[in-house]
N, C-alpha and C. Protein backbone atom coordinates (compact mmCIF):
# COMPACT_ATOMS: atom_id res chain seq x y z
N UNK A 1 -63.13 -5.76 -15.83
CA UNK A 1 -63.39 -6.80 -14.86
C UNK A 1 -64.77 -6.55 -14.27
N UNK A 2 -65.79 -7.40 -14.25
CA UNK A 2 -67.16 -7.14 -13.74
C UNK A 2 -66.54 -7.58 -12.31
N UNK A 3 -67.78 -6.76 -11.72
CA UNK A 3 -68.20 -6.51 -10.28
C UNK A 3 -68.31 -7.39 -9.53
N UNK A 4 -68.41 -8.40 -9.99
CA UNK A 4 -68.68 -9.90 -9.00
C UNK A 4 -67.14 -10.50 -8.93
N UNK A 5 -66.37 -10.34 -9.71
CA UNK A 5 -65.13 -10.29 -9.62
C UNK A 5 -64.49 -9.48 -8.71
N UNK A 6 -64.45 -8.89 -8.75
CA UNK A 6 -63.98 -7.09 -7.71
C UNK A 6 -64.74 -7.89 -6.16
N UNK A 7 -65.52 -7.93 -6.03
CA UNK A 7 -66.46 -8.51 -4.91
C UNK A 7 -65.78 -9.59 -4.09
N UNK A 8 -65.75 -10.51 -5.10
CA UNK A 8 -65.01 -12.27 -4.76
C UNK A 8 -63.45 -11.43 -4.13
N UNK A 9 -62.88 -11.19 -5.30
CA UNK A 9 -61.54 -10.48 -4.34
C UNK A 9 -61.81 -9.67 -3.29
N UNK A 10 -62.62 -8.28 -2.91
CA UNK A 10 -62.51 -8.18 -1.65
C UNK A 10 -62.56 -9.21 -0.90
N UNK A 11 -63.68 -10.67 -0.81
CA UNK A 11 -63.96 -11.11 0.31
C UNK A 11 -62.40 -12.12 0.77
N UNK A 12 -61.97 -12.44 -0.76
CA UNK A 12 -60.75 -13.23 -0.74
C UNK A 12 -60.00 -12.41 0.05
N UNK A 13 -59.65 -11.20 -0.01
CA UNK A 13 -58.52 -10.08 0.62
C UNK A 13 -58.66 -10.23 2.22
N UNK A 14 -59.73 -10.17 2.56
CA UNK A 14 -60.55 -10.55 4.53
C UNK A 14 -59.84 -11.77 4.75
N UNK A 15 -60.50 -12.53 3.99
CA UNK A 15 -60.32 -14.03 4.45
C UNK A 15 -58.68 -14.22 4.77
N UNK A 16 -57.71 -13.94 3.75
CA UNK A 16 -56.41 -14.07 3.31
C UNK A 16 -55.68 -13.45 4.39
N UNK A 17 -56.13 -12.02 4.47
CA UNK A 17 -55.70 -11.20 5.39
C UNK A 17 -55.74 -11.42 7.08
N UNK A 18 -56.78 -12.47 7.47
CA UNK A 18 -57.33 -13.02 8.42
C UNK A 18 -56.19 -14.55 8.81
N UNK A 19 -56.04 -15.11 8.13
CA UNK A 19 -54.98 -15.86 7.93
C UNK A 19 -53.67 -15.69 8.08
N UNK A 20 -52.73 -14.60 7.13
CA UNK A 20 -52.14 -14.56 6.84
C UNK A 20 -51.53 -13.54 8.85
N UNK A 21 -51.92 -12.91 8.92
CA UNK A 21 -52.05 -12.56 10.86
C UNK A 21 -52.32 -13.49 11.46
N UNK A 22 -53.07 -14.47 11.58
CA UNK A 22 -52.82 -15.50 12.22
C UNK A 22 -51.35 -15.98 12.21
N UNK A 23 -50.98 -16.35 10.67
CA UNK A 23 -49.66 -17.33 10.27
C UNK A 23 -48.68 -16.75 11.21
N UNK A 24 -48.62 -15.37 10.65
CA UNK A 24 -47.45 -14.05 11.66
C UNK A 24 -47.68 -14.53 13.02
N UNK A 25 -48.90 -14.56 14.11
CA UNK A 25 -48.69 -14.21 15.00
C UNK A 25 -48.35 -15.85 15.82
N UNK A 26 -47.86 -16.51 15.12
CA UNK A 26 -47.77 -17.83 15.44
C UNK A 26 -46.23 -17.64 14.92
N UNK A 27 -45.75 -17.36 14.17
CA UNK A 27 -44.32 -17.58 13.13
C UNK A 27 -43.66 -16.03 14.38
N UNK A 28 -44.32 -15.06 14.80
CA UNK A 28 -43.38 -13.92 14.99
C UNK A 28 -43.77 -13.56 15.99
N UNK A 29 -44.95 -13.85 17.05
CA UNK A 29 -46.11 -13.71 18.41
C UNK A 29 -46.56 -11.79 17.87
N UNK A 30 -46.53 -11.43 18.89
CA UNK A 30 -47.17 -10.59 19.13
C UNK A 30 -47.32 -9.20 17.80
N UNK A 31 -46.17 -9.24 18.23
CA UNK A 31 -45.75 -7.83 17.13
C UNK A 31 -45.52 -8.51 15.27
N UNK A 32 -45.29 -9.42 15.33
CA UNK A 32 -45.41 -10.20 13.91
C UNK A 32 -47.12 -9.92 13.50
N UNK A 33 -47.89 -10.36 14.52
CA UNK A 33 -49.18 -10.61 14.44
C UNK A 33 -49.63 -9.35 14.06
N UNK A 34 -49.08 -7.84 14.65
CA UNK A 34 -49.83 -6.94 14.80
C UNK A 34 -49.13 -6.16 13.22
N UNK A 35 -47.97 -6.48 13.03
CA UNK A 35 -47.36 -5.65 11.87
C UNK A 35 -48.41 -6.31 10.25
N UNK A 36 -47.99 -7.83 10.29
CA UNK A 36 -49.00 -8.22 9.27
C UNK A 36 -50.56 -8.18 9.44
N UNK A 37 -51.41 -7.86 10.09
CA UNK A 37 -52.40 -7.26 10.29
C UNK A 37 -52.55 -5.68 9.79
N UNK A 38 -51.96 -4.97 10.16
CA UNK A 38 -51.43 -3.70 9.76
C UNK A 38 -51.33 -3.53 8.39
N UNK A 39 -50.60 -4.28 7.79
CA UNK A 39 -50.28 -4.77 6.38
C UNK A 39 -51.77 -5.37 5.28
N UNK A 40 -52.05 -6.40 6.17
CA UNK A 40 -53.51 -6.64 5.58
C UNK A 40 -54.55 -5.72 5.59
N UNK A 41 -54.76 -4.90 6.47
CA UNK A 41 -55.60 -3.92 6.36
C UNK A 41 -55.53 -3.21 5.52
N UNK A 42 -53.96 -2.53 5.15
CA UNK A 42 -53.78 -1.50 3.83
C UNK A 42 -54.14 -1.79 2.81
N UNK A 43 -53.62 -3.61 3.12
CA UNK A 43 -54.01 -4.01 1.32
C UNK A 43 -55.17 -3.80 1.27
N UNK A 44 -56.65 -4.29 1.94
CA UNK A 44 -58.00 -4.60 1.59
C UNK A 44 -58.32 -3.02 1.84
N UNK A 45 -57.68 -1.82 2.07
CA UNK A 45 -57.96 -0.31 1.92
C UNK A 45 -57.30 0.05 0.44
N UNK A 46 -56.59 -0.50 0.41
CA UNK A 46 -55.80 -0.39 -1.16
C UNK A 46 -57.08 -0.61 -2.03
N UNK A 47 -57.00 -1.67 -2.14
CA UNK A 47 -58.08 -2.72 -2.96
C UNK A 47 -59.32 -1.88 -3.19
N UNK A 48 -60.06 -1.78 -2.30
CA UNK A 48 -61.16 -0.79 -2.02
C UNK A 48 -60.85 0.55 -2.89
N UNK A 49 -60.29 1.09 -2.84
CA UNK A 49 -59.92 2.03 -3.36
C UNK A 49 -59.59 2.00 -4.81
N UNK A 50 -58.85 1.35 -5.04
CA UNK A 50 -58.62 0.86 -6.31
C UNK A 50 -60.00 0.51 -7.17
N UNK A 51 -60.81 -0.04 -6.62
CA UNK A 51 -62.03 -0.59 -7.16
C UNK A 51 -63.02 0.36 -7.09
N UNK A 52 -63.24 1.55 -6.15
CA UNK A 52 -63.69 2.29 -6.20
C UNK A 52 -63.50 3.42 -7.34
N UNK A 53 -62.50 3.77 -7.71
CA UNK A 53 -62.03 4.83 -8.32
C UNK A 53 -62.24 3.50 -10.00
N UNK A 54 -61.73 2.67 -10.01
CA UNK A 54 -62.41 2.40 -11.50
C UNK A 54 -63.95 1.88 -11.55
N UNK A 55 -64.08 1.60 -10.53
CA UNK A 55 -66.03 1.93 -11.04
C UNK A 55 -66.31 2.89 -11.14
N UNK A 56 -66.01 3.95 -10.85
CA UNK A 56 -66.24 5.19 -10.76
C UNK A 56 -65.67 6.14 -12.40
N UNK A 57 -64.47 5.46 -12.61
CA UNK A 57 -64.33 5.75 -14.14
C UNK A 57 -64.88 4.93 -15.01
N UNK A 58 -65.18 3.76 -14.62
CA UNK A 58 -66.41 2.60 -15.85
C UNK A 58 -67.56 3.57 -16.06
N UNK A 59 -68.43 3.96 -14.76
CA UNK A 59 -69.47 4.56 -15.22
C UNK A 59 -69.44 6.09 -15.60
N UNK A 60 -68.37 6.30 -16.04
CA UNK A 60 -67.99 8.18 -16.29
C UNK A 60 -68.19 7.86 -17.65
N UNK A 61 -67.23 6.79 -17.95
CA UNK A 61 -67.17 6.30 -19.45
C UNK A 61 -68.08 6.00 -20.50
N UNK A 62 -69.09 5.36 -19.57
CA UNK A 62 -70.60 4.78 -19.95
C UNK A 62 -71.33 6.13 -20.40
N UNK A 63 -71.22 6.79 -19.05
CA UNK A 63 -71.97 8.54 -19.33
C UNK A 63 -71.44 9.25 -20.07
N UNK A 64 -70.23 9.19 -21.07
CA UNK A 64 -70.08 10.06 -21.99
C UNK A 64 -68.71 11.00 -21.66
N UNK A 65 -68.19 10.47 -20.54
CA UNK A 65 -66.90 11.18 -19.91
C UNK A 65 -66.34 11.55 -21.28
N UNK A 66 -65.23 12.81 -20.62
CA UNK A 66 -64.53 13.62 -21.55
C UNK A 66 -63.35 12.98 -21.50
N UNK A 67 -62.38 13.67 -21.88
CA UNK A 67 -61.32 13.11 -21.46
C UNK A 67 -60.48 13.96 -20.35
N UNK A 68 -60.96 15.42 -20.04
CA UNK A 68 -60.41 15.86 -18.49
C UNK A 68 -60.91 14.66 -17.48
N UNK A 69 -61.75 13.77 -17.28
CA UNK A 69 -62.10 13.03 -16.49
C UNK A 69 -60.95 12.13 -16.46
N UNK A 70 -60.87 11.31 -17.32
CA UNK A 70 -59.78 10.32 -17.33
C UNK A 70 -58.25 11.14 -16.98
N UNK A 71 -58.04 12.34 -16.85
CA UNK A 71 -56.87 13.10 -15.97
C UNK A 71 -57.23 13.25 -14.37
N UNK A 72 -58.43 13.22 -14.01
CA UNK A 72 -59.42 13.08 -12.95
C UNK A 72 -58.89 11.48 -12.20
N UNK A 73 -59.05 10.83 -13.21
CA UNK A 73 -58.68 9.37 -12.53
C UNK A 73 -56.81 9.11 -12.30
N UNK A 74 -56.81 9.30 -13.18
CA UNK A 74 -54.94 9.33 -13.19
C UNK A 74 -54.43 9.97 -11.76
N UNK A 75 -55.02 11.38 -11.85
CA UNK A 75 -54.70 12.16 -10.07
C UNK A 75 -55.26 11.91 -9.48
N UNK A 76 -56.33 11.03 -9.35
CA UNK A 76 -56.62 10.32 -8.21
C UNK A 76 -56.20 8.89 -7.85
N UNK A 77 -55.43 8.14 -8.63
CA UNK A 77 -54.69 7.42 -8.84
C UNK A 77 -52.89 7.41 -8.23
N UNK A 78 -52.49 8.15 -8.79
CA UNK A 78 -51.44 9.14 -8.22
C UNK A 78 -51.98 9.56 -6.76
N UNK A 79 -52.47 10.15 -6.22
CA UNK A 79 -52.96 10.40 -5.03
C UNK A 79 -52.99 9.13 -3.89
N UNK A 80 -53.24 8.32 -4.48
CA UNK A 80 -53.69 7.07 -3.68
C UNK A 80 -52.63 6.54 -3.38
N UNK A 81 -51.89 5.95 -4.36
CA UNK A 81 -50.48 5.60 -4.30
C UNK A 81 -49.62 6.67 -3.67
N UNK A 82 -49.50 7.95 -3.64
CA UNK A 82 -48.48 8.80 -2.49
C UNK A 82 -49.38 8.25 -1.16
N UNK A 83 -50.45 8.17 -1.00
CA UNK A 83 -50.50 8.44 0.58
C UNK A 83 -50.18 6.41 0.79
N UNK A 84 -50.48 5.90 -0.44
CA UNK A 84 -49.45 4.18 0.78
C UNK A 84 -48.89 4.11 0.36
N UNK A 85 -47.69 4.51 -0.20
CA UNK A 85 -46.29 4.57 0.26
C UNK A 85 -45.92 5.85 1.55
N UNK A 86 -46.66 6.72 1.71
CA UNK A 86 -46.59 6.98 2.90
C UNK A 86 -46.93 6.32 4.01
N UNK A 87 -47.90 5.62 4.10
CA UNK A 87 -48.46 5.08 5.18
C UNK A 87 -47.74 3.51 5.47
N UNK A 88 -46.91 3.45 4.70
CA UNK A 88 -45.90 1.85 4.46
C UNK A 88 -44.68 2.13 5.10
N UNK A 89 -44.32 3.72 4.54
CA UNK A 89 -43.49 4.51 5.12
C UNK A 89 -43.39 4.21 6.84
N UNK A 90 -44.49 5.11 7.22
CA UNK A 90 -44.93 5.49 8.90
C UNK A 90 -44.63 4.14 9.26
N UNK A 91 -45.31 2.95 8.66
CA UNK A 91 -45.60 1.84 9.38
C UNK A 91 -44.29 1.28 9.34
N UNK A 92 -43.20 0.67 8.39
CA UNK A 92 -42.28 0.40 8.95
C UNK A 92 -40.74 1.17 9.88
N UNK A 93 -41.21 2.63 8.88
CA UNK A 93 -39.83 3.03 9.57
C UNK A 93 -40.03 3.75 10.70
N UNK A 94 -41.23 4.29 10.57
CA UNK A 94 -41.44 5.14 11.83
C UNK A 94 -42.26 4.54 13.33
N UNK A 95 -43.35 3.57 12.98
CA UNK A 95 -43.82 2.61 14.13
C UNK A 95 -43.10 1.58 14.15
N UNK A 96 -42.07 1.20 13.29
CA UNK A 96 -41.05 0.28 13.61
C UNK A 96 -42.04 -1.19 13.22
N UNK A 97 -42.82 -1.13 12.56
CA UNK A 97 -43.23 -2.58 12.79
C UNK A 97 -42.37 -3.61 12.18
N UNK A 98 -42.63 -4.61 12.21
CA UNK A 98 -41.73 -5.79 12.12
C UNK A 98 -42.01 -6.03 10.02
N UNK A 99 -40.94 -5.76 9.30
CA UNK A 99 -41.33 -5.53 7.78
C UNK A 99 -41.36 -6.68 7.40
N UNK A 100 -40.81 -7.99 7.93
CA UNK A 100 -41.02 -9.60 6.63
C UNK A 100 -42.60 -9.48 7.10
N UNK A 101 -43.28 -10.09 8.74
CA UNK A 101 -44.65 -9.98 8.64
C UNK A 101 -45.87 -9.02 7.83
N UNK A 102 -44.85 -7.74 7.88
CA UNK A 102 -45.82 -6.22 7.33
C UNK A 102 -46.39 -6.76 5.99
N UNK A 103 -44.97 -6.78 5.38
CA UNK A 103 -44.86 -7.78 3.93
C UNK A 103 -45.94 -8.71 3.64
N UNK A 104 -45.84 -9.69 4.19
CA UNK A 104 -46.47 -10.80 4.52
C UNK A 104 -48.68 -10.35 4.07
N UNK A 105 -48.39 -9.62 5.40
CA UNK A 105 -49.81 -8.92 5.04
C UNK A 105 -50.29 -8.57 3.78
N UNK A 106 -49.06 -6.86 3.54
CA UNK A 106 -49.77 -6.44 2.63
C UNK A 106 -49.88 -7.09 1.25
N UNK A 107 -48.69 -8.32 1.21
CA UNK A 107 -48.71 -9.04 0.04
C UNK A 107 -50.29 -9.81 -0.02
N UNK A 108 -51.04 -9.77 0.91
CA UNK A 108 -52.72 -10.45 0.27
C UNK A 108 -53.51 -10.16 -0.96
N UNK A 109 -53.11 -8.58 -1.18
CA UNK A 109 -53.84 -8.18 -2.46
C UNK A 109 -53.50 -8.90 -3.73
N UNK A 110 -51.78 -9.08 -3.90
CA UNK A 110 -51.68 -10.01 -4.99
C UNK A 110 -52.02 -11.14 -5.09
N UNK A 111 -52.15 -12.03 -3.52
CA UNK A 111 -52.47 -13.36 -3.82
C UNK A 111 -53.82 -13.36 -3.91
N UNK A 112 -54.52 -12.65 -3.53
CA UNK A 112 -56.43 -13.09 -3.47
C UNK A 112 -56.46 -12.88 -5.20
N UNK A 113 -55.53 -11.99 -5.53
CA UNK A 113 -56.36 -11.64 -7.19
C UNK A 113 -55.89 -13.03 -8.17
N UNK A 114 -54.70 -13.72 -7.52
CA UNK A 114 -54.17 -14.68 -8.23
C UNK A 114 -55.07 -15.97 -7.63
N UNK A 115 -55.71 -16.00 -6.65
CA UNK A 115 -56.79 -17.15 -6.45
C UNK A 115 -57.37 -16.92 -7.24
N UNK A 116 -57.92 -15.95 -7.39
CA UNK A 116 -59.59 -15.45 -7.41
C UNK A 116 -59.34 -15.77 -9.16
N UNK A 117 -58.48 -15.79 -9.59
CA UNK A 117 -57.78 -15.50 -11.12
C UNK A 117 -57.67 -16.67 -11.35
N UNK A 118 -57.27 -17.63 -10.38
CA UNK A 118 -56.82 -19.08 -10.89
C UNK A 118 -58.02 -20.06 -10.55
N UNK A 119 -58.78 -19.74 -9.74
CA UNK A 119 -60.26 -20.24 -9.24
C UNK A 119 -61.20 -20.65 -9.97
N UNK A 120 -61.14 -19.51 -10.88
CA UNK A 120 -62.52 -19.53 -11.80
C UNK A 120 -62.31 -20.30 -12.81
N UNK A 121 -63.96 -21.03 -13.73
CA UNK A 121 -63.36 -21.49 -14.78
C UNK A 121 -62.66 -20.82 -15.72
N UNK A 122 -62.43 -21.56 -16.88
CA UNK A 122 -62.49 -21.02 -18.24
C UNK A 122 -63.18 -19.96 -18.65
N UNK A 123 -64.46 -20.80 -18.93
CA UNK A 123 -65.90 -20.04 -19.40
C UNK A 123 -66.30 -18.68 -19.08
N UNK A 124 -65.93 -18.72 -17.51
CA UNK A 124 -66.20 -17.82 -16.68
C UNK A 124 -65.17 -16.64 -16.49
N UNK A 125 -63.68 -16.48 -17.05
CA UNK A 125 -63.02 -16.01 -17.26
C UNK A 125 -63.28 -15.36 -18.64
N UNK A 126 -63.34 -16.13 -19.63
CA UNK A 126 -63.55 -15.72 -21.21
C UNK A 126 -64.71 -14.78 -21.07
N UNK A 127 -66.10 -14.75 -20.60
CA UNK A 127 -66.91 -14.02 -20.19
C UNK A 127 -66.65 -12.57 -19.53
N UNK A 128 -66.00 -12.98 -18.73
CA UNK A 128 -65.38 -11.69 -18.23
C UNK A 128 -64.57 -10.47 -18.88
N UNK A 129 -63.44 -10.88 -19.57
CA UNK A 129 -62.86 -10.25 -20.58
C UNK A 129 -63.26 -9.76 -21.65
């Protein structure tokens, strides 16, 4: 996936995430507002991360990476994923936040990638791949 792709979805993830706390804090007031906010944030820290760590193996790859590197990405991969499901953890069971809004939030990452996926042309898709 090129970079301008990765890009468009972060900004989609803000925007979505910006929204989608609004929707909560209108559908659930206060604490709706603050749990799916909470939620949106992880996702667009998710995201980030995610995108970080494979640009980071695109250009290992480019340079001639071994293949201990690509075990490099995997545990850092693995890594990422224990600490949010920990931090999904804290947030609903232990700060109690409110989980359909939490939900709500962190579900932005799938929908910005399914805009951002359904957005583009053809052309501009086939290019990409």
């Amino acid at each position: 996936m090129k970079t301008h792709a990765l890009d468009k979805i972060s900004r989609v993830n803000l925007v979505l995430g910006a929204a989608m706390t609004a929707v909560a804090g209108l559908l659930w007031g206060a604490g709706g507002m603050l749990a799916a906010g909470a939620g949106a944030l992880l996702a667009c820290v998710n995201f980030w991360a995610i995108a970080r760590l494979g640009r980071r193996a695109v250009n290992r790859v480019e340079a001639g990476a071994t293949s201990g590197q690509a075990v490099a990405l995997a545990v850092g991969l693995i890594v990422k994923m224990t600490v949010l499901f920990a931090l999904v953890w804290i947030a609903v069971r232990v700060i109690k936040l409110q989980a359909l809004p939490f939900a709500l939030g962190i579900s932005v990452f799938v929908f910005s990638i399914l805009l951002v996926g359904l957005g583009g042309k053809p052309s501009e898709r086939e290019a990409e791949a």
